[in-house]
Each structure stands twice: as C-alpha cells, then as structure tokens.
C-alpha atoms as a PDB file:
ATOM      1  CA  UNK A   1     100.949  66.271 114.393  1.00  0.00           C
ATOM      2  CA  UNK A   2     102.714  64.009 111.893  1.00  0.00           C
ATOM      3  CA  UNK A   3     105.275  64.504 110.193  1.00  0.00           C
ATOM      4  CA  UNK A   4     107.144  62.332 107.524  1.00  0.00           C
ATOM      5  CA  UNK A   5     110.184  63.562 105.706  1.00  0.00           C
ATOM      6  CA  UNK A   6     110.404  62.130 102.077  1.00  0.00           C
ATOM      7  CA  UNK A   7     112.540  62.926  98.594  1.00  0.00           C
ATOM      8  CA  UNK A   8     110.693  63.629  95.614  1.00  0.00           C
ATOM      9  CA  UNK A   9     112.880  63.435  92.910  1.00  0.00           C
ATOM     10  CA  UNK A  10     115.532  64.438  95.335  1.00  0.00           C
ATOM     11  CA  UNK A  11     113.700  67.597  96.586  1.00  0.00           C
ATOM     12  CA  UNK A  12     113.164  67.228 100.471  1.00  0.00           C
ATOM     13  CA  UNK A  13     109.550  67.759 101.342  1.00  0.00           C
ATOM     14  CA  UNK A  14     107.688  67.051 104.372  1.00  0.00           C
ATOM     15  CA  UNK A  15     104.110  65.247 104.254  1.00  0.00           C
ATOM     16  CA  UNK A  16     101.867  66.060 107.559  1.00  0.00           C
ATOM     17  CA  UNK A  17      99.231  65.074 109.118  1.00  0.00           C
ATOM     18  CA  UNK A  18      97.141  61.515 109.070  1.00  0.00           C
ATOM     19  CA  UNK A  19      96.181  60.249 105.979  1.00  0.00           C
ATOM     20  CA  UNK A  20      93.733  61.868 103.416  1.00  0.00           C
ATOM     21  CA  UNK A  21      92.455  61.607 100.240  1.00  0.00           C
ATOM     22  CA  UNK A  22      92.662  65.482 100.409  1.00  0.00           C
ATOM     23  CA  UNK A  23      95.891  67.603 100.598  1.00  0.00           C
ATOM     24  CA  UNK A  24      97.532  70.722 100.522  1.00  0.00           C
ATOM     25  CA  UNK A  25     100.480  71.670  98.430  1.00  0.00           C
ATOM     26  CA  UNK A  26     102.436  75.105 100.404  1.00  0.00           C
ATOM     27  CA  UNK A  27     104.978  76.245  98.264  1.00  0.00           C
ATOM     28  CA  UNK A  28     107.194  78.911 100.354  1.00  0.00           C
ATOM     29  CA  UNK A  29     108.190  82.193  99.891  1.00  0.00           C
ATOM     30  CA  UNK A  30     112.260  83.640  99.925  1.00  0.00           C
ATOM     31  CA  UNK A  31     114.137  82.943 102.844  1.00  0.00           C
ATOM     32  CA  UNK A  32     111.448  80.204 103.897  1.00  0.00           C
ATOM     33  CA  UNK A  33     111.347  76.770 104.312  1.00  0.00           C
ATOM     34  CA  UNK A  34     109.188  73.693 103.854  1.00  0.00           C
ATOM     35  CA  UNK A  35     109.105  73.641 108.073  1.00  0.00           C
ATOM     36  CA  UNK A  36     106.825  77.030 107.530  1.00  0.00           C
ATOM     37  CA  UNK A  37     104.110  75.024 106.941  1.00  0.00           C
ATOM     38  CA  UNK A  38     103.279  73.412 109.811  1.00  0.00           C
ATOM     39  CA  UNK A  39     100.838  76.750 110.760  1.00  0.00           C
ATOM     40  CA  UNK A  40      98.848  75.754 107.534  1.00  0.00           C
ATOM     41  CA  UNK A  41      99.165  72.144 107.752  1.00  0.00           C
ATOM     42  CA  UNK A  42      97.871  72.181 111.540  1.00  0.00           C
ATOM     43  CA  UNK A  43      94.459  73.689 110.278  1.00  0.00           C
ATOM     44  CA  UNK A  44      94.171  71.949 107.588  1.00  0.00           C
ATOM     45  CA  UNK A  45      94.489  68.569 109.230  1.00  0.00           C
ATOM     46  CA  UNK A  46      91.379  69.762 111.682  1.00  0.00           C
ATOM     47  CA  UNK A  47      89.363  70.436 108.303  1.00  0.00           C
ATOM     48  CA  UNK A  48      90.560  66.384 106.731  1.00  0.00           C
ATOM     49  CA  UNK A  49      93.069  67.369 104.632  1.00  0.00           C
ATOM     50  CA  UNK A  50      97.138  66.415 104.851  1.00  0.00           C
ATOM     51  CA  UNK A  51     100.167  68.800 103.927  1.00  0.00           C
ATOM     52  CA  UNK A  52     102.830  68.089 101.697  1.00  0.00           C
ATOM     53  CA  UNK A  53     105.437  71.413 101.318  1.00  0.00           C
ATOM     54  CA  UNK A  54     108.844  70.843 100.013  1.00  0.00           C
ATOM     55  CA  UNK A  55     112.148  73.147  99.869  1.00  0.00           C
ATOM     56  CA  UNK A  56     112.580  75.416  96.631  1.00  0.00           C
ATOM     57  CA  UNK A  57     115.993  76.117  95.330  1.00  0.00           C
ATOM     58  CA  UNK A  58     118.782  77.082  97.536  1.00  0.00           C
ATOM     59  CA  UNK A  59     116.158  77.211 100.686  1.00  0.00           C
ATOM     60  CA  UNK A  60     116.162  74.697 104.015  1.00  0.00           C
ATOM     61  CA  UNK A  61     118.202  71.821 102.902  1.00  0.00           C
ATOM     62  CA  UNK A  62     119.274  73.053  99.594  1.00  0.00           C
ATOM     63  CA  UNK A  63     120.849  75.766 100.768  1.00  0.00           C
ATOM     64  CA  UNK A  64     124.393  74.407  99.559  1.00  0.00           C
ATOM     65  CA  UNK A  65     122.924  73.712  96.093  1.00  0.00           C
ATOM     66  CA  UNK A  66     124.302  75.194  93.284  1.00  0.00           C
ATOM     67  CA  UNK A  67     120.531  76.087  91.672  1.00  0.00           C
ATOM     68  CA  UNK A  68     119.380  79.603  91.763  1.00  0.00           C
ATOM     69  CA  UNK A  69     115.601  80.049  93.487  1.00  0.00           C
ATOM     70  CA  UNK A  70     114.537  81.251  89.359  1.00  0.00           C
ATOM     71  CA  UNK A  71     111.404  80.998  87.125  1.00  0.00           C
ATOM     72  CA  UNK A  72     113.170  78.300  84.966  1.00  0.00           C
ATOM     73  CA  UNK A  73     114.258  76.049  88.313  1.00  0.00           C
ATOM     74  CA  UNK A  74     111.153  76.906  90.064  1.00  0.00           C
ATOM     75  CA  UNK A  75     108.621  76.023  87.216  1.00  0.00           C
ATOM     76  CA  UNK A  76     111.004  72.913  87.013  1.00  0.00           C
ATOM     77  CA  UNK A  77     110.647  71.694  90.480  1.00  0.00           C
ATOM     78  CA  UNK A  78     107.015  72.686  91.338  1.00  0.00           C
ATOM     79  CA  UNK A  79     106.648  70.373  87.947  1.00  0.00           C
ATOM     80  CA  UNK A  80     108.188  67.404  89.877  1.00  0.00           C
ATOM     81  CA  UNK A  81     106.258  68.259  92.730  1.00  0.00           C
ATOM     82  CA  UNK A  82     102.582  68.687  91.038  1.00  0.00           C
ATOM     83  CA  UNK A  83     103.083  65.338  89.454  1.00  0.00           C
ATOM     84  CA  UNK A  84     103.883  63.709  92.759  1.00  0.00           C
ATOM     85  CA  UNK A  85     100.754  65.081  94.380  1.00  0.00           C
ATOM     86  CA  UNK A  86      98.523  64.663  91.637  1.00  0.00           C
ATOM     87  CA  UNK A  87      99.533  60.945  91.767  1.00  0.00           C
ATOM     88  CA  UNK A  88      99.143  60.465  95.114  1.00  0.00           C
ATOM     89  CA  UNK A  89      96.313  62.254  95.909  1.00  0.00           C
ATOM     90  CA  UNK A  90      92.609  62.705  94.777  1.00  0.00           C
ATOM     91  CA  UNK A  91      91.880  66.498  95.597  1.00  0.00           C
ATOM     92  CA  UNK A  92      94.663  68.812  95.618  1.00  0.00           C
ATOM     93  CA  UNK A  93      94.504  72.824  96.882  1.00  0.00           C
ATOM     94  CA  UNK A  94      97.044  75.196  97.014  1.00  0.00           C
ATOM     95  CA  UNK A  95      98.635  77.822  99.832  1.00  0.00           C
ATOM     96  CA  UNK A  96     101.699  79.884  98.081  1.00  0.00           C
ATOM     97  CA  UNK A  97     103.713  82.392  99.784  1.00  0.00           C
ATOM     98  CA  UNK A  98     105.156  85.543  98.128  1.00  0.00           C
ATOM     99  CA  UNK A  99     107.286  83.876  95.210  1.00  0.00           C
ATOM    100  CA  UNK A 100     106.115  80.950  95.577  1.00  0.00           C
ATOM    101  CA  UNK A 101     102.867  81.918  94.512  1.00  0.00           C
ATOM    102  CA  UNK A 102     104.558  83.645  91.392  1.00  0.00           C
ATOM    103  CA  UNK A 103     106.366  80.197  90.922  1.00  0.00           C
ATOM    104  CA  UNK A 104     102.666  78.497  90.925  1.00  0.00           C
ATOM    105  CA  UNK A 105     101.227  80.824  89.042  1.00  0.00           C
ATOM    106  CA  UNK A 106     103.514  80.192  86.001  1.00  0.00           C
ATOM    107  CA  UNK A 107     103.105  76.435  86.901  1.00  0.00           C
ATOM    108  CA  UNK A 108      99.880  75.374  87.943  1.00  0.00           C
ATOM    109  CA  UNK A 109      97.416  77.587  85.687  1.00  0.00           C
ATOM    110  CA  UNK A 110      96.549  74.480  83.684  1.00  0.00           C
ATOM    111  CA  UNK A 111      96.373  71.786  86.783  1.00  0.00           C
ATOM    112  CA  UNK A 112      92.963  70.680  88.218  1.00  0.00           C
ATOM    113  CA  UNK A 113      93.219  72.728  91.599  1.00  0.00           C
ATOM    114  CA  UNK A 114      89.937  72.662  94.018  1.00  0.00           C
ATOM    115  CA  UNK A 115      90.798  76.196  95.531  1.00  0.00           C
ATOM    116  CA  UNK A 116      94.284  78.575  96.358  1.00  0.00           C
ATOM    117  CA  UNK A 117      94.944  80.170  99.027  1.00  0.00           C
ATOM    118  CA  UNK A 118      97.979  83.034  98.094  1.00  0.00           C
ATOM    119  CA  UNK A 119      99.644  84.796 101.184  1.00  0.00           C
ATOM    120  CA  UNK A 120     100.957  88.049 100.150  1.00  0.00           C
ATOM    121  CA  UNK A 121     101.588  87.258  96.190  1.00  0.00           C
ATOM    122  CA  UNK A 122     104.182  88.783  93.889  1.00  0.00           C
ATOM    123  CA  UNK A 123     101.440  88.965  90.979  1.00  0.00           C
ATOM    124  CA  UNK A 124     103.325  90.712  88.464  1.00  0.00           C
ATOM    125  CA  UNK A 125     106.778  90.192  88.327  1.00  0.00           C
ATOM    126  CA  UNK A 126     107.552  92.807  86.043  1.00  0.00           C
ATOM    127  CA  UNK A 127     106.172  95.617  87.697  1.00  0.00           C
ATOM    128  CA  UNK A 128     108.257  94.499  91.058  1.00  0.00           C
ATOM    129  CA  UNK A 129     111.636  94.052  88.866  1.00  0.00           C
ATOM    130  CA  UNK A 130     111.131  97.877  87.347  1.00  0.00           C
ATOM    131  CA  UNK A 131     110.020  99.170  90.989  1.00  0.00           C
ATOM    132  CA  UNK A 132     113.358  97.703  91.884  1.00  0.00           C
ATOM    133  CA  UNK A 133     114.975  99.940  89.053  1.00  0.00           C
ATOM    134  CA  UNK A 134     113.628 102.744  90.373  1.00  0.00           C
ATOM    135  CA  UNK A 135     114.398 102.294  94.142  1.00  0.00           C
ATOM    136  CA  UNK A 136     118.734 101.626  93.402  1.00  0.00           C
ATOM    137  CA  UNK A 137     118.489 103.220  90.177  1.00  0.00           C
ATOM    138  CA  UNK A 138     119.430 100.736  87.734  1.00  0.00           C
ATOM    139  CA  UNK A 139     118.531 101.537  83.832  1.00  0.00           C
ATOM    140  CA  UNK A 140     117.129  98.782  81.472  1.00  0.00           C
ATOM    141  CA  UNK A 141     120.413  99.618  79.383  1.00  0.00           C
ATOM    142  CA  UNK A 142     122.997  98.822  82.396  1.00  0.00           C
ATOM    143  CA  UNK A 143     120.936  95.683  82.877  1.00  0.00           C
ATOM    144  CA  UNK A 144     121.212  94.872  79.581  1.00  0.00           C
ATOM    145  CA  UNK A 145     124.912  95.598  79.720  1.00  0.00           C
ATOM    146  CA  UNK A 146     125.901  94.221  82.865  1.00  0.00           C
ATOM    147  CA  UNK A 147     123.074  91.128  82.731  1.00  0.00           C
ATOM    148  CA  UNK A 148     123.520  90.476  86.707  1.00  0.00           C
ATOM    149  CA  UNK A 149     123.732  93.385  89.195  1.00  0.00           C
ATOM    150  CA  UNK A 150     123.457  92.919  93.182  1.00  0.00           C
ATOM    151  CA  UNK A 151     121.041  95.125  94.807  1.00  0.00           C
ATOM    152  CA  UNK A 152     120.585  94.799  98.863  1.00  0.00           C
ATOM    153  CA  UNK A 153     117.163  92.997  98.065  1.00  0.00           C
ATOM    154  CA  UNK A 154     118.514  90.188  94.805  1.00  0.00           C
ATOM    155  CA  UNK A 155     120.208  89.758  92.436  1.00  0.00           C
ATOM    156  CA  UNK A 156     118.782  91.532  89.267  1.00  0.00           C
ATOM    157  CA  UNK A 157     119.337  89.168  86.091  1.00  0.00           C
ATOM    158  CA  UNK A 158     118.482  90.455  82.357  1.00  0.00           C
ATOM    159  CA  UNK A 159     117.375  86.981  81.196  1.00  0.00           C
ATOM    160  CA  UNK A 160     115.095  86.754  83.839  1.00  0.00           C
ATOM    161  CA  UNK A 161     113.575  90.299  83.522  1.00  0.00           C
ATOM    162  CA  UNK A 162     113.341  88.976  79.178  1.00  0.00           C
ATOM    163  CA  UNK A 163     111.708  85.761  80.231  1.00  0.00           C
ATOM    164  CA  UNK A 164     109.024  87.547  82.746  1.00  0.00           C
ATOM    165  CA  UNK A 165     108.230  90.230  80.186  1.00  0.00           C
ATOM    166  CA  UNK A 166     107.416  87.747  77.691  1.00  0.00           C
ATOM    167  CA  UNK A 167     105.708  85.218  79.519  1.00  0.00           C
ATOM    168  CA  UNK A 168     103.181  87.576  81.543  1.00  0.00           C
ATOM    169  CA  UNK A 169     100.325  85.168  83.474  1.00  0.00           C
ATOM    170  CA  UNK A 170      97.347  85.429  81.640  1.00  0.00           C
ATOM    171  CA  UNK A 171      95.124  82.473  82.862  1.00  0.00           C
ATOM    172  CA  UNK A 172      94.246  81.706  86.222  1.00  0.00           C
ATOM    173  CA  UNK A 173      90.803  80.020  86.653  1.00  0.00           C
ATOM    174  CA  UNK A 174      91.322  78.695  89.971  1.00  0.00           C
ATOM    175  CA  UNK A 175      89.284  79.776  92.734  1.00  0.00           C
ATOM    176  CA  UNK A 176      91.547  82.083  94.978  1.00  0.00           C
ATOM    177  CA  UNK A 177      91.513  83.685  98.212  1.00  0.00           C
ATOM    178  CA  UNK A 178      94.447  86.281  98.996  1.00  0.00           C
ATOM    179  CA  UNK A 179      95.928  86.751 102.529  1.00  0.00           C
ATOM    180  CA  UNK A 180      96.966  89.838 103.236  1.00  0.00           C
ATOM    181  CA  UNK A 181      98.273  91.739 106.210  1.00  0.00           C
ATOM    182  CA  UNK A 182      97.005  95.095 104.941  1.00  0.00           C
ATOM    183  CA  UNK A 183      96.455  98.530 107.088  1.00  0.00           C
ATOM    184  CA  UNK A 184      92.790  99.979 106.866  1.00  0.00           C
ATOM    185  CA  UNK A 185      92.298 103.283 108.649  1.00  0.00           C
ATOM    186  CA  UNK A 186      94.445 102.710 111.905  1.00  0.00           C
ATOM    187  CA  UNK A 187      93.704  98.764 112.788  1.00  0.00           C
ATOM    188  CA  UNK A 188      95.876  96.007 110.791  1.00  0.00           C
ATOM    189  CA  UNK A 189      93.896  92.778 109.476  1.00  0.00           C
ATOM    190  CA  UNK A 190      94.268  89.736 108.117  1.00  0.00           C
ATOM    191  CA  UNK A 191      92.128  90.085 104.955  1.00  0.00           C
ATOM    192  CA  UNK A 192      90.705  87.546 102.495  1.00  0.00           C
ATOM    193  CA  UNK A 193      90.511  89.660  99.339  1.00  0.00           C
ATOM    194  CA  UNK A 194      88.709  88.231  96.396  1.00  0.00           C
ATOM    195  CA  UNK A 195      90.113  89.997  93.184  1.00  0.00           C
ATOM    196  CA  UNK A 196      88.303  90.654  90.094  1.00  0.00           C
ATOM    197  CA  UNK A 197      90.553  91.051  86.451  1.00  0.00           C
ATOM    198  CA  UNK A 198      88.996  94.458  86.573  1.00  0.00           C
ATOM    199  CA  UNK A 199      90.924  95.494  90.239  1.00  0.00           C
ATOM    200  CA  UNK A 200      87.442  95.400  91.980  1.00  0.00           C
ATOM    201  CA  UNK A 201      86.358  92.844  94.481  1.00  0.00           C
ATOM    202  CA  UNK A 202      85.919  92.494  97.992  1.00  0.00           C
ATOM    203  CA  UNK A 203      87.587  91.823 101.550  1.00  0.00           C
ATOM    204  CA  UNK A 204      86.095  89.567 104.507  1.00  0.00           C
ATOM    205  CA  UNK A 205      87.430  89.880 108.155  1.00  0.00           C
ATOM    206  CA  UNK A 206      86.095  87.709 110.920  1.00  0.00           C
ATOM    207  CA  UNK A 207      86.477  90.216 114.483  1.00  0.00           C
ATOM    208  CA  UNK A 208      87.273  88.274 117.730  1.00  0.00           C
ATOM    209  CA  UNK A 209      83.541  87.383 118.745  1.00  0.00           C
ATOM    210  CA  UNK A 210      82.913  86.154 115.099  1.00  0.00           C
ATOM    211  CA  UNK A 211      81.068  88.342 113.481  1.00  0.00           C
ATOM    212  CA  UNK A 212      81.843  88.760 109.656  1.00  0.00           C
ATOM    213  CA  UNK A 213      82.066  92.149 108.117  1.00  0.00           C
ATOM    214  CA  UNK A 214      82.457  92.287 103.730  1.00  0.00           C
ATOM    215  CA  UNK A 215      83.479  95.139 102.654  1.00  0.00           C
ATOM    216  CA  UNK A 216      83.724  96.284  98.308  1.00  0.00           C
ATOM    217  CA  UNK A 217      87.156  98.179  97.054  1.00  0.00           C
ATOM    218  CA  UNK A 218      88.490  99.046  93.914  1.00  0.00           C
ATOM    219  CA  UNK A 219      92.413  99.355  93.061  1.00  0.00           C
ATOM    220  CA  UNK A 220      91.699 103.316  94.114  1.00  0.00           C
ATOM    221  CA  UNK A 221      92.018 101.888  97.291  1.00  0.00           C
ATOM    222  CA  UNK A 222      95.908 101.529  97.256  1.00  0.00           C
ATOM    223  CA  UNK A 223      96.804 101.505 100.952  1.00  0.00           C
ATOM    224  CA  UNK A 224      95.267  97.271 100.678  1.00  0.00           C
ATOM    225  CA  UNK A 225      97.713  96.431  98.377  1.00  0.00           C
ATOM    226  CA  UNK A 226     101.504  97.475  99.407  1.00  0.00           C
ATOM    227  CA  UNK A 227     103.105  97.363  96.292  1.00  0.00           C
ATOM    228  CA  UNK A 228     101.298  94.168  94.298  1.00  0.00           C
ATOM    229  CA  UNK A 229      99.523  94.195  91.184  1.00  0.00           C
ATOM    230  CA  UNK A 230      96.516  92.768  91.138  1.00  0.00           C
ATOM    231  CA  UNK A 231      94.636  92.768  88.304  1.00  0.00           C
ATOM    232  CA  UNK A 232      96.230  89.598  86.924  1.00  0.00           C
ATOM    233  CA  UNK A 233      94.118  87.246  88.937  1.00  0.00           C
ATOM    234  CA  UNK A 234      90.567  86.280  87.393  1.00  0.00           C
ATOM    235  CA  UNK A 235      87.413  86.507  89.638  1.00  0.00           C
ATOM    236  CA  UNK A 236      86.749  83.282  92.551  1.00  0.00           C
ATOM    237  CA  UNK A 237      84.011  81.524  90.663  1.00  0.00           C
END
C-alpha cells in the first residue's frame, strides 16, 4: 500500500493509500503511533477511501518533545490536523483510539464528519480520573495540594482534572460506531455497539460464515463496557 510521510505544521503524519476524494483521519491512542494505522487504512483503501494518521504529543517521532500528550495540546494539534484534512479533502470520517477519541471528542463535535468509528473510547474523562483515585488512593485534597502525582498508570494533574470537570462533552451528532473487544457469556467479540444518550442501544457481530446476529442491551449489562461511560454519546442517526 502507499505510504507518504508528510509535516503538517510540523506534526509527522503519514497519508496512505492511492488517491481519494474520501479519507480517514485515525487519531491514536497512548503508547501508539501514527504507523498503527495501517490495519485501518488497508480496509479502507479496498472501500475508496485514503488514510491520513499523524503522531500526538510525545508519541512515534515526538517522543523527545517537550509537550505533554494533554487536552490543551491535543485539542491544539487535532486543530492543525482537522484543518489540513478538511482542506484537502471532500469527505472526511473518523477512527479514534482510546484517548484519542477523548481528544476528538473535545475537538471535532462541531466539524462536518460523514461517520466515526471509536475503538475502545475513554468517554468520560472524569469518571476514569476519580476511578484512578480510588484504585492508588489519592484524595481530591492531595491533588489539589500536590497538583501532579505519579501513579503506575499517568501522571495525575489538578488542572487537568479542573479543565475536564468543567468542560464535560455534551454534543456529539456524528454518526458513531464503537469497537469493542468485550466478553459476552464465555466467547470474546469484536462488537459494533450503537449507543443511545439514554445507555440503551444495540451490538452487531458478523460469525465466521457471515451471518449477522443484533442483539439490544442496556447499561445493566455492565460486563460490555469494562470500565467506560457511555451515556455521553448521542444515538447513530
């Protein structure tokens, strides 16, 4: 497949496949790397779209940058990026990973996206940042105190924990599709979930000889959702 390397506004990104008036912008989770998109941009290309996916903060070839992988630097750069694509090409879609779909979701909720594609989301960024409290016992008031503590998983950082708190995502009319490795009964599947603001919705899985099974859930259903809120994300319309 192609690949071409470019700079956008000095952010390294990668553009694949042959050209399109259709793309798809991956934005990568932590500890990725634009490179992790080739899965994505390989079936993409089969269905006439390119790839372009690009290396947040302190990830691939930033890794030497002094920039922290945070809301404020990643609404920044996915900024940069968006206006790039949006200029260059005539139908943009979406695939986020993890953070990076947090990162789009403060970014992108007022950009003219066909349809999203989220890979195991971080939905609500508060809720993980107090589960993260709980699990290495860290109090609001040492936070507060301290404003940066390391934990084996990130750093915690009071400003960011203020900003996320007072900027919760409330608008998201893009149609979305969430992939999720999830455990139903005893089998694991890849899921498609489609998630209604009211936790109810439904999951699609496609078995081996093709046949297509959709199944209804609420949020009582916990064991499809790890630890993710997801009553954030408005209806596929």
């Amino acid at each position: 497949m192609k690949k071409t390397r470019i700079e956008i506004n000095h952010i390294p990104a990668l553009v694949w496949g042959e050209k399109s008036d259709k793309v798809y912008l991956c934005v990568h989770g932590k500890m990725s790397s634009k490179e992790s998109a080739e899965g994505i941009a390989s079936i993409a290309e089969q269905r006439g779209y390119q790839t372009i996916s690009f290396d947040l903060p302190g990830h691939g070839e930033r890794q030497n940058e002094d920039k922290r992988c945070d809301i404020w630097n990643g609404i920044h750069d996915l900024t940069i990026i968006g206006d790039y694509v949006f200029t260059n090409w005539k139908e943009v879609s979406l695939y986020a990973c993890s953070l990076g779909a947090y990162f789009c979701l403060n970014a992108y909720n007022t950009r003219n996206i066909k349809k999203c594609l989220f890979q195991s989301p971080i939905l609500d960024m508060e809720y993980l940042i107090k589960q993260m409290m709980v699990w290495f016992e860290i109090s609001e008031e040492r936070l507060a105190r301290e404003k940066e503590i390391d934990t084996p998983v990130d750093t915690m950082i009071w400003d960011y924990y203020q900003y996320v708190k007072e900027h919760p995502v409330q608008k998201w009319n893009i149609e979305t599709h969430i992939l999720f490795a999830g455990k139903i009964g005893k089998k694991e599947w890849d899921l498609d979930l489609n998630i209604g603001i009211g936790g109810a919705g439904s999951y699609t899985d496609t078995n081996i000889d093709g046949h297509t099974t959709t199944t209804a859930f609420t949020l009582a259903d916990a064991d499809l959702y790890n630890s993710y809120s997801v009553d954030i994300i408005p209806s596929a319309t």
